[in-house]
PDB file of N, CA and C in Angstrom:
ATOM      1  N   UNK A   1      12.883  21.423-118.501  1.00  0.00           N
ATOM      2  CA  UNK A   1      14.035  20.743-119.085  1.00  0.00           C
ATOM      3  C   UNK A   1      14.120  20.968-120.587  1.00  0.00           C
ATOM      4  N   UNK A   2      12.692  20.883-121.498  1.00  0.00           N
ATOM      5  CA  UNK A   2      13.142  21.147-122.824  1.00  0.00           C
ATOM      6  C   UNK A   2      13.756  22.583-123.191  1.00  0.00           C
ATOM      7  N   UNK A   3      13.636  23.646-122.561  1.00  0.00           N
ATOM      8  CA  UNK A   3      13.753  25.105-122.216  1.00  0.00           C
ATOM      9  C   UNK A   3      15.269  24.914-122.050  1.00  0.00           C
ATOM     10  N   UNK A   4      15.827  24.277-121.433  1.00  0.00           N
ATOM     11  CA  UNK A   4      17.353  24.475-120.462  1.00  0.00           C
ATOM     12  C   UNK A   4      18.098  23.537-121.727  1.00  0.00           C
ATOM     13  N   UNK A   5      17.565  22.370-122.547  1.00  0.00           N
ATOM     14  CA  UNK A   5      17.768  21.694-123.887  1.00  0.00           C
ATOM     15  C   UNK A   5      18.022  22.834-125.270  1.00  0.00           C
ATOM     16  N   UNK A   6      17.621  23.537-125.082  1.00  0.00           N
ATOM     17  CA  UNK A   6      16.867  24.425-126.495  1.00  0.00           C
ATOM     18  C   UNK A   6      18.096  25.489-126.127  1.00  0.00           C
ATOM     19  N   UNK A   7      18.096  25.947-124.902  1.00  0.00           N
ATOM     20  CA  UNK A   7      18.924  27.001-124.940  1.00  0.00           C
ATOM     21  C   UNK A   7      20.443  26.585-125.005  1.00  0.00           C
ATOM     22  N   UNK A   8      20.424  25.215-124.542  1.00  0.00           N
ATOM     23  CA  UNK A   8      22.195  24.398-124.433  1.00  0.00           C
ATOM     24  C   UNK A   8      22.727  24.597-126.321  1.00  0.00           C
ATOM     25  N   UNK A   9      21.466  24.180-126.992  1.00  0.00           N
ATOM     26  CA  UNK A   9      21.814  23.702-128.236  1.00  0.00           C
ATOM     27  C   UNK A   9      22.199  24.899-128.640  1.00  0.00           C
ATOM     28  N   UNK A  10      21.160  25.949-129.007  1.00  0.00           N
ATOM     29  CA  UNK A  10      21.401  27.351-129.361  1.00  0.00           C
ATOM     30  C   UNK A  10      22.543  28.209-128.921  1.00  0.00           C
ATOM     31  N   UNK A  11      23.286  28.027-128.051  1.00  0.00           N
ATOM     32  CA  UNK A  11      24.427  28.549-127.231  1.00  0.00           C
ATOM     33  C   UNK A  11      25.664  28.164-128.114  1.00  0.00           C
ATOM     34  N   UNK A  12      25.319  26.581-128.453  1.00  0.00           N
ATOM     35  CA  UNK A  12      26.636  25.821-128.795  1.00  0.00           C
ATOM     36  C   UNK A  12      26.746  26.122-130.591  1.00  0.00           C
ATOM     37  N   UNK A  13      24.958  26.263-131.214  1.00  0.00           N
ATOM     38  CA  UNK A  13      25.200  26.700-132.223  1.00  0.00           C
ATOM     39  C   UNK A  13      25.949  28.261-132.809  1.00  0.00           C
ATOM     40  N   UNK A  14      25.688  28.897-131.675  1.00  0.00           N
ATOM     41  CA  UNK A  14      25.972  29.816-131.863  1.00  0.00           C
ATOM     42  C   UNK A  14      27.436  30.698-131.490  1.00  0.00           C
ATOM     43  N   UNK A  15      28.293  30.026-130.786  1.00  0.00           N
ATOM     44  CA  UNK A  15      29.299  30.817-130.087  1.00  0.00           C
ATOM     45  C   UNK A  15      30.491  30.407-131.305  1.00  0.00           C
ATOM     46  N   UNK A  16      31.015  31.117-131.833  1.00  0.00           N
ATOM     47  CA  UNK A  16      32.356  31.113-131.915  1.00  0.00           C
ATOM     48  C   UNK A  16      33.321  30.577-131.194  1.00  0.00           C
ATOM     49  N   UNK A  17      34.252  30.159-131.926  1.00  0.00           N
ATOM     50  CA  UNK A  17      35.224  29.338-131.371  1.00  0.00           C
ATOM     51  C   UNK A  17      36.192  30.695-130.277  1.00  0.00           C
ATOM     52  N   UNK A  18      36.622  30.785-128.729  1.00  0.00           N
ATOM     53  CA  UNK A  18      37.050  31.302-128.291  1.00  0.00           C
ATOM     54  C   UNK A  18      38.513  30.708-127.596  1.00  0.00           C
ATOM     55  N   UNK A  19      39.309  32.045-127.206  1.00  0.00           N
ATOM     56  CA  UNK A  19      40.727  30.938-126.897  1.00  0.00           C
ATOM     57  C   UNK A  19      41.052  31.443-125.532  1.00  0.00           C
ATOM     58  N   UNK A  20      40.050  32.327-125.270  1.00  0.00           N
ATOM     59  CA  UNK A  20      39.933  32.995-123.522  1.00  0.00           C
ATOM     60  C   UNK A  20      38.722  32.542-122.841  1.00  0.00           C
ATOM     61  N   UNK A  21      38.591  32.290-121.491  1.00  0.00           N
ATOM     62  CA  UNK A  21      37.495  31.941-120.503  1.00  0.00           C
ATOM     63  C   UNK A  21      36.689  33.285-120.951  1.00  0.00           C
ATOM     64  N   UNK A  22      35.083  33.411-120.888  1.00  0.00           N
ATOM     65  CA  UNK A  22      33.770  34.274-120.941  1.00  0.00           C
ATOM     66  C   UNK A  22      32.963  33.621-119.991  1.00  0.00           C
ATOM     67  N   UNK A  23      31.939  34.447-119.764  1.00  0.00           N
ATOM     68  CA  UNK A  23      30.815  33.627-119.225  1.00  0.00           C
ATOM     69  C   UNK A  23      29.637  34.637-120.596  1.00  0.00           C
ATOM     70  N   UNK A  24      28.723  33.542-120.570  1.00  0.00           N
ATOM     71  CA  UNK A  24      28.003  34.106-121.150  1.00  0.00           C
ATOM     72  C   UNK A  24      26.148  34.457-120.294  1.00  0.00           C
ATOM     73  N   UNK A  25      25.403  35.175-120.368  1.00  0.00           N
ATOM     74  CA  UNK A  25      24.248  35.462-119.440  1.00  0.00           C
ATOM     75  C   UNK A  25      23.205  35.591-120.437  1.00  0.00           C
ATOM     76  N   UNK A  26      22.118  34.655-120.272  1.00  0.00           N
ATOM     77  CA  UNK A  26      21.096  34.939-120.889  1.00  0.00           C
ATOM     78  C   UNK A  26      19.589  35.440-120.147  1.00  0.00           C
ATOM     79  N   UNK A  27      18.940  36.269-120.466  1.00  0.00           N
ATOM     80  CA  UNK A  27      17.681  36.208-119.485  1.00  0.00           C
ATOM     81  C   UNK A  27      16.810  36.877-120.583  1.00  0.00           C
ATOM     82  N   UNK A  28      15.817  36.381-120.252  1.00  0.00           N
ATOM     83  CA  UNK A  28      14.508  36.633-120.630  1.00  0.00           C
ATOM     84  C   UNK A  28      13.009  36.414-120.332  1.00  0.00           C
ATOM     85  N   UNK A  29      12.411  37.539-120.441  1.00  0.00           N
ATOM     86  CA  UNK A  29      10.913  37.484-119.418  1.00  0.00           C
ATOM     87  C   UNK A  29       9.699  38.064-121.097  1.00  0.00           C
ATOM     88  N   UNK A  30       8.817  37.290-120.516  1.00  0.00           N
ATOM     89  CA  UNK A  30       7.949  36.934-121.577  1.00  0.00           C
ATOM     90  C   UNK A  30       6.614  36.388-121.048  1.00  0.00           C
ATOM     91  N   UNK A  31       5.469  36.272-121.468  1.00  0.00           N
ATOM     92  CA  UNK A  31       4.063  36.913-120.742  1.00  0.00           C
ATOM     93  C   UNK A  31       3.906  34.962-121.716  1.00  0.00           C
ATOM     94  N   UNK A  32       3.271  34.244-120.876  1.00  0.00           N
ATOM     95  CA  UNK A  32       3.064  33.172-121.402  1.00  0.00           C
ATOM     96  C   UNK A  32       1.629  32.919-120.413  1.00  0.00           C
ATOM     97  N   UNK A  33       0.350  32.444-121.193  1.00  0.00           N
ATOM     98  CA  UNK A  33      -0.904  32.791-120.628  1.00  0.00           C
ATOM     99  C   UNK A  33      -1.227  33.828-119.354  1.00  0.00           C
ATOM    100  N   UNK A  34      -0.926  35.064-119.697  1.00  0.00           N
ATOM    101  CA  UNK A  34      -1.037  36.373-119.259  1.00  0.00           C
ATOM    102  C   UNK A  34      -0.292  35.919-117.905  1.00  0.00           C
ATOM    103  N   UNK A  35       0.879  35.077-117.871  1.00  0.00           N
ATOM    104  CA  UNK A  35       1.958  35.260-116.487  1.00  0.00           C
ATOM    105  C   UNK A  35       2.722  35.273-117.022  1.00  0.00           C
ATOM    106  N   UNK A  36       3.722  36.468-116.247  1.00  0.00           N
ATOM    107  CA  UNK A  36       4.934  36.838-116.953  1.00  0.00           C
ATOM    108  C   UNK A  36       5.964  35.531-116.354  1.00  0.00           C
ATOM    109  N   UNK A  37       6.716  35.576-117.167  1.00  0.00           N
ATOM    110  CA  UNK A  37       7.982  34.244-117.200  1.00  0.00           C
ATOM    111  C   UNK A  37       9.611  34.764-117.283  1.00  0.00           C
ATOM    112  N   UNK A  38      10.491  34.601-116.117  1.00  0.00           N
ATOM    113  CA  UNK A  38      11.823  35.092-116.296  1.00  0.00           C
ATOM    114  C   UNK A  38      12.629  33.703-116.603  1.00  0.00           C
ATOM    115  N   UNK A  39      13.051  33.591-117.339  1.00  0.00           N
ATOM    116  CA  UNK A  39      14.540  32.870-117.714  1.00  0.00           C
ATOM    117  C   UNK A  39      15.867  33.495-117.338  1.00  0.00           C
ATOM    118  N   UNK A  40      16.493  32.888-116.758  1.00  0.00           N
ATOM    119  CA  UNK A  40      17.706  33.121-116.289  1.00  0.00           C
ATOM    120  C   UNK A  40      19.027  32.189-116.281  1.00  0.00           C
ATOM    121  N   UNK A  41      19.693  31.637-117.583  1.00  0.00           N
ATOM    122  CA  UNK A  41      20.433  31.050-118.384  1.00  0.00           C
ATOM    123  C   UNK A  41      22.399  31.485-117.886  1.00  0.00           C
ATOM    124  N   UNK A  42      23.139  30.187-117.511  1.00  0.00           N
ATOM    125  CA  UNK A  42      24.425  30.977-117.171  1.00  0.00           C
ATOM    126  C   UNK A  42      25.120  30.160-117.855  1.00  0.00           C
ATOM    127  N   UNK A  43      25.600  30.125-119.180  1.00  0.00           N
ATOM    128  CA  UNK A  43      26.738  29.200-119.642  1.00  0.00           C
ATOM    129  C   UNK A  43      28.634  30.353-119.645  1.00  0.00           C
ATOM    130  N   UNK A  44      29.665  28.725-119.675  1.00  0.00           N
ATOM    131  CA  UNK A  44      30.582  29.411-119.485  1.00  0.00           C
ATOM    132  C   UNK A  44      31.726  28.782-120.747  1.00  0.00           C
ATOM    133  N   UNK A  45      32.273  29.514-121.426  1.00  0.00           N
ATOM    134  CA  UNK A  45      33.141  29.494-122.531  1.00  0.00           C
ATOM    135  C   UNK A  45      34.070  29.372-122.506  1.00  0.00           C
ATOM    136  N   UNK A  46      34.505  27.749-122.069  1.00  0.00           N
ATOM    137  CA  UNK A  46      36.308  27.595-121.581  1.00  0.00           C
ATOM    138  C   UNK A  46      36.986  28.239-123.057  1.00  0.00           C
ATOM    139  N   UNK A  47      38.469  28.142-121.786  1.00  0.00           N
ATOM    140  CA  UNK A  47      39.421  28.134-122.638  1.00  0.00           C
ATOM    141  C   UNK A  47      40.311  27.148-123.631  1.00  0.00           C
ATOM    142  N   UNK A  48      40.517  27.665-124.271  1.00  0.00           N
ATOM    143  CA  UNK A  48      41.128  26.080-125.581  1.00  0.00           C
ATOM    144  C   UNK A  48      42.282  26.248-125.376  1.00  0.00           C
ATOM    145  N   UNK A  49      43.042  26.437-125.030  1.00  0.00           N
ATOM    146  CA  UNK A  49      44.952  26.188-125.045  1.00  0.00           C
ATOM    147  C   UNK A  49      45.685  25.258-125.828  1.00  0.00           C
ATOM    148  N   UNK A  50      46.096  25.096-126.361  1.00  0.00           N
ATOM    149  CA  UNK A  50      46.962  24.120-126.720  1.00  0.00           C
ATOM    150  C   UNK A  50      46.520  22.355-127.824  1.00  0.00           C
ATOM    151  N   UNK A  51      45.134  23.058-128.237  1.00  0.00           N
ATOM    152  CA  UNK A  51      44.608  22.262-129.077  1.00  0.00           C
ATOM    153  C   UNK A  51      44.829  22.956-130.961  1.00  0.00           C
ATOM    154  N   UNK A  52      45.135  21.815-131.128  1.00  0.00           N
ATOM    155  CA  UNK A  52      44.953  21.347-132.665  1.00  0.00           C
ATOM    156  C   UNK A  52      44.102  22.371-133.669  1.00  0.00           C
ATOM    157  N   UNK A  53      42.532  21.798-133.214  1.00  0.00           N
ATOM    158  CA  UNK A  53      41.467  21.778-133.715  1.00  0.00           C
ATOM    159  C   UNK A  53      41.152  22.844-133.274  1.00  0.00           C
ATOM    160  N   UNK A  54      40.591  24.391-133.403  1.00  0.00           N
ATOM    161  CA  UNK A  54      39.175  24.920-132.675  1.00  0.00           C
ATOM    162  C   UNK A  54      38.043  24.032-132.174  1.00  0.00           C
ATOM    163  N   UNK A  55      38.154  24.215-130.860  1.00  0.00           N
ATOM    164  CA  UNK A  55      36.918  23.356-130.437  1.00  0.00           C
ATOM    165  C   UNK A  55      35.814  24.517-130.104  1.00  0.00           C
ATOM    166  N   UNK A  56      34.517  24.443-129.842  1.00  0.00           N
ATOM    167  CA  UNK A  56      33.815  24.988-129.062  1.00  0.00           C
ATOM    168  C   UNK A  56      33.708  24.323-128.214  1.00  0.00           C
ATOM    169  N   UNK A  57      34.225  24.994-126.370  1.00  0.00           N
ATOM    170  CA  UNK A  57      33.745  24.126-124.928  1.00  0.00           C
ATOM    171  C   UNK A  57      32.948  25.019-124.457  1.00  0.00           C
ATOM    172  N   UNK A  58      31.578  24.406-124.562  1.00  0.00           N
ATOM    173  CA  UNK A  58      30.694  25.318-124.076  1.00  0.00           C
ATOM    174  C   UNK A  58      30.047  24.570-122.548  1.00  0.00           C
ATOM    175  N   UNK A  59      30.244  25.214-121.260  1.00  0.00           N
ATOM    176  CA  UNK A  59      29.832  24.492-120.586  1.00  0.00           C
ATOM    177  C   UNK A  59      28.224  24.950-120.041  1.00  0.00           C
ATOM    178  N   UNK A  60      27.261  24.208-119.707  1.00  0.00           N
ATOM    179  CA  UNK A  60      26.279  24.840-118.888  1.00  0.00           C
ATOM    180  C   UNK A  60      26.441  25.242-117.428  1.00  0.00           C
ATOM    181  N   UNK A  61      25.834  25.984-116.984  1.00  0.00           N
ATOM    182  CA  UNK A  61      26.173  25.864-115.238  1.00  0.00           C
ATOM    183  C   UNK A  61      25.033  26.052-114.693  1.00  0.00           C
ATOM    184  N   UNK A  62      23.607  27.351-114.738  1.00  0.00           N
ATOM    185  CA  UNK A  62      22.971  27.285-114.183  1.00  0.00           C
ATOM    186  C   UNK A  62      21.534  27.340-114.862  1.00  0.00           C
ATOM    187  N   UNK A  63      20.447  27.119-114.748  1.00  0.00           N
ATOM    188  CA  UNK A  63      19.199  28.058-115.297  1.00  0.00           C
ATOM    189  C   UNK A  63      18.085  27.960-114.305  1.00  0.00           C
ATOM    190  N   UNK A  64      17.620  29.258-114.370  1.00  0.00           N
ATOM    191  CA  UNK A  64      16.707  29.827-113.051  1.00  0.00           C
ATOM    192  C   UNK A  64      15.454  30.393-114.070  1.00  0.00           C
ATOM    193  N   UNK A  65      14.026  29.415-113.339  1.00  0.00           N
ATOM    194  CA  UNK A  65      12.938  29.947-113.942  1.00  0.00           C
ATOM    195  C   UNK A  65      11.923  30.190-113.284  1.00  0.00           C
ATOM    196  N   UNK A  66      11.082  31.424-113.129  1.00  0.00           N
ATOM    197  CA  UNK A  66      10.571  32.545-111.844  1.00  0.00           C
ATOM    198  C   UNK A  66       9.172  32.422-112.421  1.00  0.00           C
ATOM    199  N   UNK A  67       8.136  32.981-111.950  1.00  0.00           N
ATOM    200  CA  UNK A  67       6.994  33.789-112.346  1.00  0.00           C
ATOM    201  C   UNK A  67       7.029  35.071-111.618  1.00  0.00           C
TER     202      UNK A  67
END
């Protein structure tokens, strides 16, 4: 859960404001006490229509974690 926390925040810090649907895909594999580790991260980047403000809508949807 802090993993699927860390990556929500970082996503939201990071995306630009968009005015079309994306999905965005993250993965990453990484050797954590000599076992390898896959992350598999799926957020999705609504669309803003008809707002004011730039918002960022960043939604989460999935995260998948393997050995």
């Amino acid at each position: 859960m802090d993993l699927a926390e860390e990556l929500i925040e970082r996503v939201m810090e990071n995306v630009t404001q968009y005015d079309v649907y994306e999905r965005i895909l993250i993965y990453v594999v990484s050797v954590v006490n000599d076992v390898l580790k896959k992350v598999l991260a799926q957020f999705n980047i609504l669309e803003n229509e008809g707002e004011e403000e730039q918002m960022k809508l960043v939604e989460f949807e999935t995260l998948s974690l393997s050995e």
